[in-house]
PDB file of N, CA and C in Angstrom:
ATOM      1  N   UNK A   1      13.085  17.906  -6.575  1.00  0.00           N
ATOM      2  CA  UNK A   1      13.757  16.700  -6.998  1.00  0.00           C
ATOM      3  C   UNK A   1      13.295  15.491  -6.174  1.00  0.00           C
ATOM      4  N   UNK A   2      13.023  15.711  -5.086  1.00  0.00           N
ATOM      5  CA  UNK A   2      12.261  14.376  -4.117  1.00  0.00           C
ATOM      6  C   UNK A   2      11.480  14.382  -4.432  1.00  0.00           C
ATOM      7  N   UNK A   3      10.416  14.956  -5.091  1.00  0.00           N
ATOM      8  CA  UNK A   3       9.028  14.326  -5.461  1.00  0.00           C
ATOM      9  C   UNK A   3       9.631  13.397  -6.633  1.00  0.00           C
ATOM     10  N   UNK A   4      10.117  14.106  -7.762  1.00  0.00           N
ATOM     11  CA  UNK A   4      10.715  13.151  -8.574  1.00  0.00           C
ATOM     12  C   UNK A   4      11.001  11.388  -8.059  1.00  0.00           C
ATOM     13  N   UNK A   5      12.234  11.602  -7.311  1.00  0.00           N
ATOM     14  CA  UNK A   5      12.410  10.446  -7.026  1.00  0.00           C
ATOM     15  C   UNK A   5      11.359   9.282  -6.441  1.00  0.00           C
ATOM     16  N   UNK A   6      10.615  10.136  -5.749  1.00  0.00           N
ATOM     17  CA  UNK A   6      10.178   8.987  -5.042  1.00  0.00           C
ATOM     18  C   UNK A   6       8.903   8.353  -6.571  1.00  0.00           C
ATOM     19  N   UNK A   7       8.546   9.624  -7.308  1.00  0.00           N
ATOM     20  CA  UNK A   7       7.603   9.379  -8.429  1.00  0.00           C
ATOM     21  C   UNK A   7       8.178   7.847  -9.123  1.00  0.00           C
ATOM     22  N   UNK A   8       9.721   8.485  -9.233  1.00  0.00           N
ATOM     23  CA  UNK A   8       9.691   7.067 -10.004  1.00  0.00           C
ATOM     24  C   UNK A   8      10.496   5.923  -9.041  1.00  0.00           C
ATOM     25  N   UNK A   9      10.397   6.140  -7.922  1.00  0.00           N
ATOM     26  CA  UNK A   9      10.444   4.850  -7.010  1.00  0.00           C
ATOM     27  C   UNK A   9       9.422   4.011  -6.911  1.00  0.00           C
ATOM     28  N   UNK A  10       8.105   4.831  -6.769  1.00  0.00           N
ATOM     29  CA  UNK A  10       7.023   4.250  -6.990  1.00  0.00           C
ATOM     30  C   UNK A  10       6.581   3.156  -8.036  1.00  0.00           C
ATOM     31  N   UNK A  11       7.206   4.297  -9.556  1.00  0.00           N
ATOM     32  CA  UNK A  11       6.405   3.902 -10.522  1.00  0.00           C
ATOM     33  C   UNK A  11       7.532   1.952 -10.243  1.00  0.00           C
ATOM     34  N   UNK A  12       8.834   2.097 -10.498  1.00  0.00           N
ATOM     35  CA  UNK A  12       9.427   0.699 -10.153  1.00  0.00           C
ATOM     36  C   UNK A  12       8.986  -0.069  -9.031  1.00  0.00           C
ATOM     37  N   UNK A  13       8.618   0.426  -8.041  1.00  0.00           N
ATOM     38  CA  UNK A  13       7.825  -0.721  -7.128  1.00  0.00           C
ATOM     39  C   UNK A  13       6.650  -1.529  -7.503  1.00  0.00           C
ATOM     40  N   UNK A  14       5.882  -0.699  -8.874  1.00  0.00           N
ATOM     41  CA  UNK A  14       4.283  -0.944  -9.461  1.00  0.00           C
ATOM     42  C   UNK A  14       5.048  -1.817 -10.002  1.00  0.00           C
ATOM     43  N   UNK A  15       5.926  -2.043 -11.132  1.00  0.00           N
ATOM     44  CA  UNK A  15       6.495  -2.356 -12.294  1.00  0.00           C
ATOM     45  C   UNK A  15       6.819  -4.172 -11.109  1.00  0.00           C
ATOM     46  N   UNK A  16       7.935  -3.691 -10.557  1.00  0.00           N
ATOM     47  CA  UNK A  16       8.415  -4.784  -9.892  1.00  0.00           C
ATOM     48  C   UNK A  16       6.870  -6.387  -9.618  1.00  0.00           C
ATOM     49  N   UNK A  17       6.230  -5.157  -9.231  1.00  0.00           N
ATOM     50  CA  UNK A  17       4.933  -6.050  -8.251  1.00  0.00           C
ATOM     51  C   UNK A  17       4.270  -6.585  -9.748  1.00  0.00           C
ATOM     52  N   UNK A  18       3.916  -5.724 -10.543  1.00  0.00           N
ATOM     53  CA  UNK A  18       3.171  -6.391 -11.870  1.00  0.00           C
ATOM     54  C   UNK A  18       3.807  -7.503 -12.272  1.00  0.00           C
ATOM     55  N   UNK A  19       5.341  -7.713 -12.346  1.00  0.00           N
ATOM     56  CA  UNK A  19       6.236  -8.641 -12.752  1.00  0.00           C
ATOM     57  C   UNK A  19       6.718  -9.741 -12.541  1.00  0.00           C
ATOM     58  N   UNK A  20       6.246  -9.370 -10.692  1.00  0.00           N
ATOM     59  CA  UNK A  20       5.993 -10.984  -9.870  1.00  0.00           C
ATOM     60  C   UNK A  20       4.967 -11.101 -10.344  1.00  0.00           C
ATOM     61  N   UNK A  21       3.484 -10.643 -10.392  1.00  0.00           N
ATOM     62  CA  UNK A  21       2.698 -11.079 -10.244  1.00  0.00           C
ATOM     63  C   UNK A  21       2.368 -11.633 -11.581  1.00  0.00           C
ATOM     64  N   UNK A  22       2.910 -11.135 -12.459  1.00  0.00           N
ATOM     65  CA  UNK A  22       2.508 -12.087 -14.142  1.00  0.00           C
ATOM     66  C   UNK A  22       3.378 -12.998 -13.552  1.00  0.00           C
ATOM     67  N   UNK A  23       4.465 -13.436 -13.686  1.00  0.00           N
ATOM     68  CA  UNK A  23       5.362 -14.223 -13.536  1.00  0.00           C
ATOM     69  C   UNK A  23       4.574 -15.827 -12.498  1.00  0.00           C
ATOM     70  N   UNK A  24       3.802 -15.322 -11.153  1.00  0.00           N
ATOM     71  CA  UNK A  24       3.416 -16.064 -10.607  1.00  0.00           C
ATOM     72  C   UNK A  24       2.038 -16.794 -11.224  1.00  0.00           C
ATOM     73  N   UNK A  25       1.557 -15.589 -11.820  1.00  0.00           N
ATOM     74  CA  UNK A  25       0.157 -16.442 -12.408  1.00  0.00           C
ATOM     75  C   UNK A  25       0.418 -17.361 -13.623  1.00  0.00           C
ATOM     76  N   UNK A  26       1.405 -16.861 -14.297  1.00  0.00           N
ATOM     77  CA  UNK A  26       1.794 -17.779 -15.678  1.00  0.00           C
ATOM     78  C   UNK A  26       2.522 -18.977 -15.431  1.00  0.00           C
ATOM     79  N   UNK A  27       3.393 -19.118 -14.507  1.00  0.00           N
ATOM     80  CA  UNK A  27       4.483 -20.239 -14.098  1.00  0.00           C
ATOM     81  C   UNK A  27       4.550 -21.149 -13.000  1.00  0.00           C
ATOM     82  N   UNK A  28       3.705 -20.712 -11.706  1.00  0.00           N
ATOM     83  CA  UNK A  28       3.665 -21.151 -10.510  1.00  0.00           C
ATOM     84  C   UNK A  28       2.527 -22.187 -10.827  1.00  0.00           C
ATOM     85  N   UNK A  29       3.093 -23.490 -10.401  1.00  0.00           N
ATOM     86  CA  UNK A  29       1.932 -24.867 -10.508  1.00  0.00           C
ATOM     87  C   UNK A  29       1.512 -24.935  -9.240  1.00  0.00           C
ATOM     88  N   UNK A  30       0.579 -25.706  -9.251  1.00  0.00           N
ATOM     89  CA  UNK A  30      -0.390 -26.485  -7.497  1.00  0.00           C
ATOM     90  C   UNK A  30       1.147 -27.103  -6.840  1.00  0.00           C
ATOM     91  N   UNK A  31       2.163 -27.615  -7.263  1.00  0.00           N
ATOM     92  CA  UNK A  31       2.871 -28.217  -6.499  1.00  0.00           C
ATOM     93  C   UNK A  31       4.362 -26.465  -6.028  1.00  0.00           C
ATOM     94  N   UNK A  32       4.411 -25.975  -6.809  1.00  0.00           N
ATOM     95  CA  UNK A  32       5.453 -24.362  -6.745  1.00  0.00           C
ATOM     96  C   UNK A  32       4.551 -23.694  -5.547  1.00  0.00           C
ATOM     97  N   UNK A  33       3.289 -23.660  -5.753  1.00  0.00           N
ATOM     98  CA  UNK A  33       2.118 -22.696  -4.136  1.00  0.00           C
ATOM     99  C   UNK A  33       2.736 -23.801  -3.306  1.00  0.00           C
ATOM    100  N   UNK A  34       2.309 -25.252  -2.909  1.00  0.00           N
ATOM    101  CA  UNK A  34       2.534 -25.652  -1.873  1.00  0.00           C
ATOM    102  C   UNK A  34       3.991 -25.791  -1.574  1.00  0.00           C
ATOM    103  N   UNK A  35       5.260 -25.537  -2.466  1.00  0.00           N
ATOM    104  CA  UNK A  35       6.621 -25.459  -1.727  1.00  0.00           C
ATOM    105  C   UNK A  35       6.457 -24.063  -1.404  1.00  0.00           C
ATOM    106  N   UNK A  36       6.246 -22.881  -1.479  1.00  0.00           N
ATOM    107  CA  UNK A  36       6.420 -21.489  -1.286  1.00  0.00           C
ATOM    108  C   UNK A  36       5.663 -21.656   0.283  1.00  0.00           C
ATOM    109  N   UNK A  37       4.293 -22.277   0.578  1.00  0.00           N
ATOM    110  CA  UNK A  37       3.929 -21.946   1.423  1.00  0.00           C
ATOM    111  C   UNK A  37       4.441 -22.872   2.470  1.00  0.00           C
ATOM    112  N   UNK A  38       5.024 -24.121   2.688  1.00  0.00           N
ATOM    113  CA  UNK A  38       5.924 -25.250   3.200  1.00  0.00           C
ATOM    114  C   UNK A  38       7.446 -24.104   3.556  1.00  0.00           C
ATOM    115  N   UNK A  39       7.555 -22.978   2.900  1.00  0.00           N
ATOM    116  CA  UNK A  39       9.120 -22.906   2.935  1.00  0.00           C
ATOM    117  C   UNK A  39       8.644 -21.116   4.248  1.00  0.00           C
ATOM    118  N   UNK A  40       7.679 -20.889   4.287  1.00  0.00           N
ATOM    119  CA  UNK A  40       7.450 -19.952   5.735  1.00  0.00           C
ATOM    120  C   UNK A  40       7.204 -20.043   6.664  1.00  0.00           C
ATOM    121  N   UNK A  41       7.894 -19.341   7.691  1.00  0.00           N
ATOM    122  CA  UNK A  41       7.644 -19.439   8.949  1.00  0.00           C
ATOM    123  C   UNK A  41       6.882 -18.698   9.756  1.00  0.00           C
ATOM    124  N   UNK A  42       5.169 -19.974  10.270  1.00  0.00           N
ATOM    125  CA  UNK A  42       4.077 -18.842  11.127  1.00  0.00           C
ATOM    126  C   UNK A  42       5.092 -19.003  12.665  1.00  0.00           C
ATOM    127  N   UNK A  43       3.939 -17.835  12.759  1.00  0.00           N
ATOM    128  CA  UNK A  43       4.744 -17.499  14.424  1.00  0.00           C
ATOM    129  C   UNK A  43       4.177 -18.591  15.288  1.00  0.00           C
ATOM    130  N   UNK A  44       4.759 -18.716  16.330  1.00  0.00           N
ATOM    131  CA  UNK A  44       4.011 -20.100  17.233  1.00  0.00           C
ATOM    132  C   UNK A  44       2.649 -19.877  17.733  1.00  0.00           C
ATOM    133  N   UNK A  45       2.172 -18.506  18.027  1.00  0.00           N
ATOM    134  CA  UNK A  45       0.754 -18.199  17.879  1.00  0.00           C
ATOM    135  C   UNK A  45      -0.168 -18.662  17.425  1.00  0.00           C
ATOM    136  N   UNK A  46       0.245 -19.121  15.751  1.00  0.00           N
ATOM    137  CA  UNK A  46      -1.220 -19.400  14.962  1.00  0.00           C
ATOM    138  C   UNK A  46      -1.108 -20.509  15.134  1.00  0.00           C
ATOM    139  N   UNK A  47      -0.805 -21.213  15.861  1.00  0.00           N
ATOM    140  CA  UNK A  47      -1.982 -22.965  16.240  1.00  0.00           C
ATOM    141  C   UNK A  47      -2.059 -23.694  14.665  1.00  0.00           C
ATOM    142  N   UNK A  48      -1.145 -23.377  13.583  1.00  0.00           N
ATOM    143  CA  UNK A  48      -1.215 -24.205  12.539  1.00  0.00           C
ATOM    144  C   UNK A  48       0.176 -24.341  12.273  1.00  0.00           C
ATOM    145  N   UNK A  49       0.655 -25.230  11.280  1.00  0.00           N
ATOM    146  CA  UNK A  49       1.904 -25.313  10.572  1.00  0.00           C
ATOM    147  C   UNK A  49       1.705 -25.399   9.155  1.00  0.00           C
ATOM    148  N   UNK A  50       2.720 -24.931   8.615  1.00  0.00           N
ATOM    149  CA  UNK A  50       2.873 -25.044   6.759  1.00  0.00           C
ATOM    150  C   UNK A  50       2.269 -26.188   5.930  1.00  0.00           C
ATOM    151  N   UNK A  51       2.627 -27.249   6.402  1.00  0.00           N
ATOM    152  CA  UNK A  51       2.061 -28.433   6.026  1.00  0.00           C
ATOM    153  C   UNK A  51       0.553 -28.743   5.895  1.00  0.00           C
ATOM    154  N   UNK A  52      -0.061 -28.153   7.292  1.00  0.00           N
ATOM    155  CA  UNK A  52      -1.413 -27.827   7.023  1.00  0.00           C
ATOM    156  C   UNK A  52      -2.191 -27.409   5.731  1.00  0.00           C
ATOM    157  N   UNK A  53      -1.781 -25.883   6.169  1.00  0.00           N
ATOM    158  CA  UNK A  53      -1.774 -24.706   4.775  1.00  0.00           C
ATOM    159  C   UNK A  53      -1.251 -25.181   3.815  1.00  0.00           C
ATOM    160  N   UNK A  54      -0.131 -25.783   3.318  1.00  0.00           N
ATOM    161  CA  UNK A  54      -0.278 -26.312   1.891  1.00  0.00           C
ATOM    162  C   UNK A  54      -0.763 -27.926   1.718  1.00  0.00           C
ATOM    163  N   UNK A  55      -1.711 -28.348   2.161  1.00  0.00           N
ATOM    164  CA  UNK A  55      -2.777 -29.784   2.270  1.00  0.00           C
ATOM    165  C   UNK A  55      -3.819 -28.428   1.531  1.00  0.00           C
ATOM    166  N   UNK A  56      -4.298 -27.684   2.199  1.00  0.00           N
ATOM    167  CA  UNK A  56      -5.605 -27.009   2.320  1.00  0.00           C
ATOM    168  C   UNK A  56      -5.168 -26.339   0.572  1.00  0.00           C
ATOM    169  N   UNK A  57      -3.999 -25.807   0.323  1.00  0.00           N
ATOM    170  CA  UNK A  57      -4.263 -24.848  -0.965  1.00  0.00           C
ATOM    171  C   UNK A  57      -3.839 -26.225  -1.910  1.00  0.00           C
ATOM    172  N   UNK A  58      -3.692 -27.666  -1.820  1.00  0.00           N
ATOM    173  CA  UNK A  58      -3.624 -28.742  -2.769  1.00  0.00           C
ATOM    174  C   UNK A  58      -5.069 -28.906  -2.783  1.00  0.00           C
ATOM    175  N   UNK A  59      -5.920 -29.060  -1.423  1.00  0.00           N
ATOM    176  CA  UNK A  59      -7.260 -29.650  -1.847  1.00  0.00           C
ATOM    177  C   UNK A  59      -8.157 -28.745  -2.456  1.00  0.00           C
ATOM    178  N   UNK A  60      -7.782 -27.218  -2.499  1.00  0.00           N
ATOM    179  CA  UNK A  60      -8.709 -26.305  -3.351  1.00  0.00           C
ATOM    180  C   UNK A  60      -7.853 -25.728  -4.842  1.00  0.00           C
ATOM    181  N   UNK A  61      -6.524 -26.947  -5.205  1.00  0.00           N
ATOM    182  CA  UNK A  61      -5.839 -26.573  -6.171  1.00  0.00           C
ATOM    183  C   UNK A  61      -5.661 -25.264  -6.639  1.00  0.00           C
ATOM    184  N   UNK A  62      -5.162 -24.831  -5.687  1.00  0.00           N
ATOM    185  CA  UNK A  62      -4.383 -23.328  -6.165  1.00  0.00           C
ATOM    186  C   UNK A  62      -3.431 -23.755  -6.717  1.00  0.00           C
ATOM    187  N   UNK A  63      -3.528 -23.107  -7.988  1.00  0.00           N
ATOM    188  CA  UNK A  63      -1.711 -22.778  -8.768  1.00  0.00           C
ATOM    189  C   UNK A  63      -1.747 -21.256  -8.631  1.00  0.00           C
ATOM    190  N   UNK A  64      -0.953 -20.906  -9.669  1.00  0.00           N
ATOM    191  CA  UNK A  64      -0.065 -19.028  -9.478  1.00  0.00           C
ATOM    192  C   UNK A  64      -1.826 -18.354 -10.151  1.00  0.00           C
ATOM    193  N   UNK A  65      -2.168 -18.647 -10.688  1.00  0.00           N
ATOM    194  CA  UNK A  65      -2.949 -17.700 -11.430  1.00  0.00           C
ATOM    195  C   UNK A  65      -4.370 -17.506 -10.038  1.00  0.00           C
ATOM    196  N   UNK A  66      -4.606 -18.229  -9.523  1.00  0.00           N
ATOM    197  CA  UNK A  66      -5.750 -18.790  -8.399  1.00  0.00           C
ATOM    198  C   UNK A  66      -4.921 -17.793  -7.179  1.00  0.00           C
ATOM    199  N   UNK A  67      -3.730 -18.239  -6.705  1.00  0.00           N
ATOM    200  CA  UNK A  67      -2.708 -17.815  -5.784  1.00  0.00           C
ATOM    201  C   UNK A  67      -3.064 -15.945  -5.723  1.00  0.00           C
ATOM    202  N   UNK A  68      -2.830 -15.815  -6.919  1.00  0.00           N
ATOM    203  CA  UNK A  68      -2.830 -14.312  -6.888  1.00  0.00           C
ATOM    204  C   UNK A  68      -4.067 -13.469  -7.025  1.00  0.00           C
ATOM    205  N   UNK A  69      -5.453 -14.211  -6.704  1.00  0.00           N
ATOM    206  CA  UNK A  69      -6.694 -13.964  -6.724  1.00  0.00           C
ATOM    207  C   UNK A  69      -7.121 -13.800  -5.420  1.00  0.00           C
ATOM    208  N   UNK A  70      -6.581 -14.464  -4.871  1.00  0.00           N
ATOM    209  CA  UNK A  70      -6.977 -14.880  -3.363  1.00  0.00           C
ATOM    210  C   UNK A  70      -7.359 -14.062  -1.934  1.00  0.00           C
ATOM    211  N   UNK A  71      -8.106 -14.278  -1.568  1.00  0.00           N
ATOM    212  CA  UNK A  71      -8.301 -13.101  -0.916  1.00  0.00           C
ATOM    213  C   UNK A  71      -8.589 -13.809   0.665  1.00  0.00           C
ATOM    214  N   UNK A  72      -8.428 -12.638   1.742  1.00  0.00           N
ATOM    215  CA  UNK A  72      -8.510 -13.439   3.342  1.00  0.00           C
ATOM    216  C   UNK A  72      -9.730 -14.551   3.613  1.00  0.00           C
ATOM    217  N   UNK A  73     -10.922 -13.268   2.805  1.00  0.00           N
ATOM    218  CA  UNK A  73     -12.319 -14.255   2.576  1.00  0.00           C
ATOM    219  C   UNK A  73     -12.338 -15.909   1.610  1.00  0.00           C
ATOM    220  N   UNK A  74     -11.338 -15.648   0.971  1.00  0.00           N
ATOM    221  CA  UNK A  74     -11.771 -16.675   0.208  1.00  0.00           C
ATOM    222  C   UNK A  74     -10.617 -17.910   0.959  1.00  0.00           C
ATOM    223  N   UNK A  75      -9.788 -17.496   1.562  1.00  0.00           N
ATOM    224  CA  UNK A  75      -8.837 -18.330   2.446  1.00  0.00           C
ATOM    225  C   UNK A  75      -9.719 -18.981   3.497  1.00  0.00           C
ATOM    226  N   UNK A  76     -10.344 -18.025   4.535  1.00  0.00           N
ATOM    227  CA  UNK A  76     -11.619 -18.752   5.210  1.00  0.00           C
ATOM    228  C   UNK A  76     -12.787 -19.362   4.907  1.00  0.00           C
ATOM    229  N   UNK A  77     -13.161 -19.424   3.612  1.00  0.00           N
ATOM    230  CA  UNK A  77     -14.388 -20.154   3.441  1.00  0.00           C
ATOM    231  C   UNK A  77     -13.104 -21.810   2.518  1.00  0.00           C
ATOM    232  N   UNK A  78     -12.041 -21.593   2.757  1.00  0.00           N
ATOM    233  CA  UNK A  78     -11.328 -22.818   2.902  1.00  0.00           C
ATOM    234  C   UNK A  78     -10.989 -23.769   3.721  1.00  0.00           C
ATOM    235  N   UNK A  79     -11.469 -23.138   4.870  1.00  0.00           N
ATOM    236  CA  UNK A  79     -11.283 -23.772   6.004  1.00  0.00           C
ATOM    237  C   UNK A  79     -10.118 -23.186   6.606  1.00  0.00           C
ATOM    238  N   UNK A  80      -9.540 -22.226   7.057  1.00  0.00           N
ATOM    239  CA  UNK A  80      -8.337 -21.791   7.704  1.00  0.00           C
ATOM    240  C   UNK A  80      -9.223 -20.695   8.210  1.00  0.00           C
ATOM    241  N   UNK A  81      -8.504 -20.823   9.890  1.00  0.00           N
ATOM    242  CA  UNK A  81      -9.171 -19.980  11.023  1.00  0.00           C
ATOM    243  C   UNK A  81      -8.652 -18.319  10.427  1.00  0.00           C
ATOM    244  N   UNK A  82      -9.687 -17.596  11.085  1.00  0.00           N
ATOM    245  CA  UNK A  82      -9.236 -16.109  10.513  1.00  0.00           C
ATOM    246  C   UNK A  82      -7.711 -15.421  10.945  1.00  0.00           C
ATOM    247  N   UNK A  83      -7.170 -15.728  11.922  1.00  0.00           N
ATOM    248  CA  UNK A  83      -5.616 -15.017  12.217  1.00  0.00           C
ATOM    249  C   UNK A  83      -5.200 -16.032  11.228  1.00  0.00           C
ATOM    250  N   UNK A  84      -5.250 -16.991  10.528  1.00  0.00           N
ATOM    251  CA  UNK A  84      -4.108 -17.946   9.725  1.00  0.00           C
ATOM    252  C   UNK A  84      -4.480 -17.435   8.350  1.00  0.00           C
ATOM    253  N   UNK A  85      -5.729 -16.797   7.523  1.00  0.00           N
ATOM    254  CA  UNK A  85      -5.872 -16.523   6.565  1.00  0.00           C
ATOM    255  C   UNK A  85      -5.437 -14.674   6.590  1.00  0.00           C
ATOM    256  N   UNK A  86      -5.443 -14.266   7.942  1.00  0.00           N
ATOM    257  CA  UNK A  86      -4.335 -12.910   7.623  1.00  0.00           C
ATOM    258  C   UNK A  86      -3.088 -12.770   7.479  1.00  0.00           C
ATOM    259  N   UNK A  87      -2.139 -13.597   8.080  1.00  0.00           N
ATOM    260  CA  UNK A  87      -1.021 -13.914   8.370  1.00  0.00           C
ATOM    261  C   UNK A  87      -0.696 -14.464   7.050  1.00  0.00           C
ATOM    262  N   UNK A  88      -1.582 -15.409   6.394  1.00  0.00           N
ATOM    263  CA  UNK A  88      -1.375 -16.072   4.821  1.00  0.00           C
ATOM    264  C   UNK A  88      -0.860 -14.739   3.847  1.00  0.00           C
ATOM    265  N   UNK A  89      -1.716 -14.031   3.796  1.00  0.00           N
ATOM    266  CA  UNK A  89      -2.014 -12.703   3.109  1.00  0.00           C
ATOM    267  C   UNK A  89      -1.046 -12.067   3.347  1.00  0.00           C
ATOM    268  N   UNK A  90      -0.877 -11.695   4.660  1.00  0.00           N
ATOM    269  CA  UNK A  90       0.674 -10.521   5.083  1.00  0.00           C
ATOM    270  C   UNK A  90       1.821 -11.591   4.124  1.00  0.00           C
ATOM    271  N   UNK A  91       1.871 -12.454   4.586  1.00  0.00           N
ATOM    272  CA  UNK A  91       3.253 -13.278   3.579  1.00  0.00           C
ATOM    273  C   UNK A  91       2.812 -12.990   1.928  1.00  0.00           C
ATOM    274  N   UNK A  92       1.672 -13.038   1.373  1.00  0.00           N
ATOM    275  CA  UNK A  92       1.932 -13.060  -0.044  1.00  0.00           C
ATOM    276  C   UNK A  92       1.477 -11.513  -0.395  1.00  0.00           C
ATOM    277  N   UNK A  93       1.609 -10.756   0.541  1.00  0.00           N
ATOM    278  CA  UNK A  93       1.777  -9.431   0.125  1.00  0.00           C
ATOM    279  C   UNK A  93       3.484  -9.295   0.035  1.00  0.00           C
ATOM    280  N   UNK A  94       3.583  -9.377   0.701  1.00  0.00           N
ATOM    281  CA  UNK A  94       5.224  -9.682   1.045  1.00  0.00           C
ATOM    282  C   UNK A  94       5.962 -10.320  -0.422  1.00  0.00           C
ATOM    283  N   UNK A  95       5.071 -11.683  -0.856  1.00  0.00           N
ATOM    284  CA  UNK A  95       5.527 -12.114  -2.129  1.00  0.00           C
ATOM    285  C   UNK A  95       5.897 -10.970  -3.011  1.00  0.00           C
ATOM    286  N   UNK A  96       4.425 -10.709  -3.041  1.00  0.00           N
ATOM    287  CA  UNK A  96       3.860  -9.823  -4.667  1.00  0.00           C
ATOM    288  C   UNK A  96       4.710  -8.746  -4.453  1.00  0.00           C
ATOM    289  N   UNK A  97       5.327  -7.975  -3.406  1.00  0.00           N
ATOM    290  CA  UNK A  97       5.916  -6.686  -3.574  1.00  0.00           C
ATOM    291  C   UNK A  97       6.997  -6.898  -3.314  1.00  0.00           C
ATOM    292  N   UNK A  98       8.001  -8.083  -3.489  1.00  0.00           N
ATOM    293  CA  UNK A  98       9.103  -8.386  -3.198  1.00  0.00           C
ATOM    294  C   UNK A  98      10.093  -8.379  -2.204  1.00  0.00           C
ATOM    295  N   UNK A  99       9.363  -8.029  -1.361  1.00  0.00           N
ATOM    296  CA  UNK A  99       9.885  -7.880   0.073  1.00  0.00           C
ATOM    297  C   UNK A  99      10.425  -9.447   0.698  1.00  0.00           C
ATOM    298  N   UNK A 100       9.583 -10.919   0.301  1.00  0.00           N
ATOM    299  CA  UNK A 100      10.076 -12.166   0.648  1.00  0.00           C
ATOM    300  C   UNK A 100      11.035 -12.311   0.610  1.00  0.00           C
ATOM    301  N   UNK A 101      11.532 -13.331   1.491  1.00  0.00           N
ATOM    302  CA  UNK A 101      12.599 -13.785   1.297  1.00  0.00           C
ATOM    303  C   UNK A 101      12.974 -15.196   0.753  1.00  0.00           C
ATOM    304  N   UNK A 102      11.382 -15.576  -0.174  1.00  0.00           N
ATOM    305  CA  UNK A 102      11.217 -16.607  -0.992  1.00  0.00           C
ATOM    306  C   UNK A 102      12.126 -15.729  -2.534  1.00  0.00           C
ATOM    307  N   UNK A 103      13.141 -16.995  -3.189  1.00  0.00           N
ATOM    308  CA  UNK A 103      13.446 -16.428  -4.259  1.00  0.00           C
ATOM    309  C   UNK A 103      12.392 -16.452  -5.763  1.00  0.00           C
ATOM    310  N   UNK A 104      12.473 -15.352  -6.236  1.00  0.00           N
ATOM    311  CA  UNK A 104      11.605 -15.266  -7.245  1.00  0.00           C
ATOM    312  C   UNK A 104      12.840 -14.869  -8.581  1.00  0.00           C
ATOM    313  N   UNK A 105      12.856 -15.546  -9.227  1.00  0.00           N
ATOM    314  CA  UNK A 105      13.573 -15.542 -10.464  1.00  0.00           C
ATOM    315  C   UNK A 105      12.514 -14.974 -11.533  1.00  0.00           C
ATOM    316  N   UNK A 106      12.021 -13.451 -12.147  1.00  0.00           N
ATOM    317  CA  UNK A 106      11.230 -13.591 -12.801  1.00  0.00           C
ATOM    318  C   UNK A 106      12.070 -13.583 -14.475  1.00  0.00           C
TER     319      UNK A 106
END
């Protein structure tokens, strides 16, 4: 019976994540990325602030569909130092699998 469960814990975690993630590519504009990324908190470590990071994803116009393409590499050839384009990533993994504590109304 625990394999069961967790089978279909799984299969709803896939489901969940597919559901942000249509949801973000179809609805999320260039101005919805830069409040999501304005509304997290980096640790005092990374030598940047939010404001930064969403200047940088306005001047390479990310909206939701771009957002959810994105990858660490393609964050650094944006100009964001490499601990700020992992740390980017850990948060929108966080998005996509619902773990944020950004609200997502899908």
């Amino acid at each position: 019976m625990d394999d069961y469960e967790e089978a279909i814990k799984a299969s709803e975690d896939s489901l969940s994540r597919k559901a942000i993630t249509d949801y973000i590519m179809r609805k999320w504009t260039k101005p919805h990325v830069q409040r999501y990324i304005k509304s997290l908190m980096p640790p005092t470590d990374l030598t940047t602030n939010t404001t930064t990071l969403a200047n940088v994803m306005k001047r390479h116009q990310i909206d939701g569909e771009k957002l959810i393409q994105i990858s660490k590499d393609v964050l650094v050839n944006m100009g964001l130092r490499d601990h700020a384009a992992v740390w980017l990533m850990e948060q929108l993994t966080l998005l996509f699998n619902n773990k944020s504590t950004y609200p997502i109304r899908v």
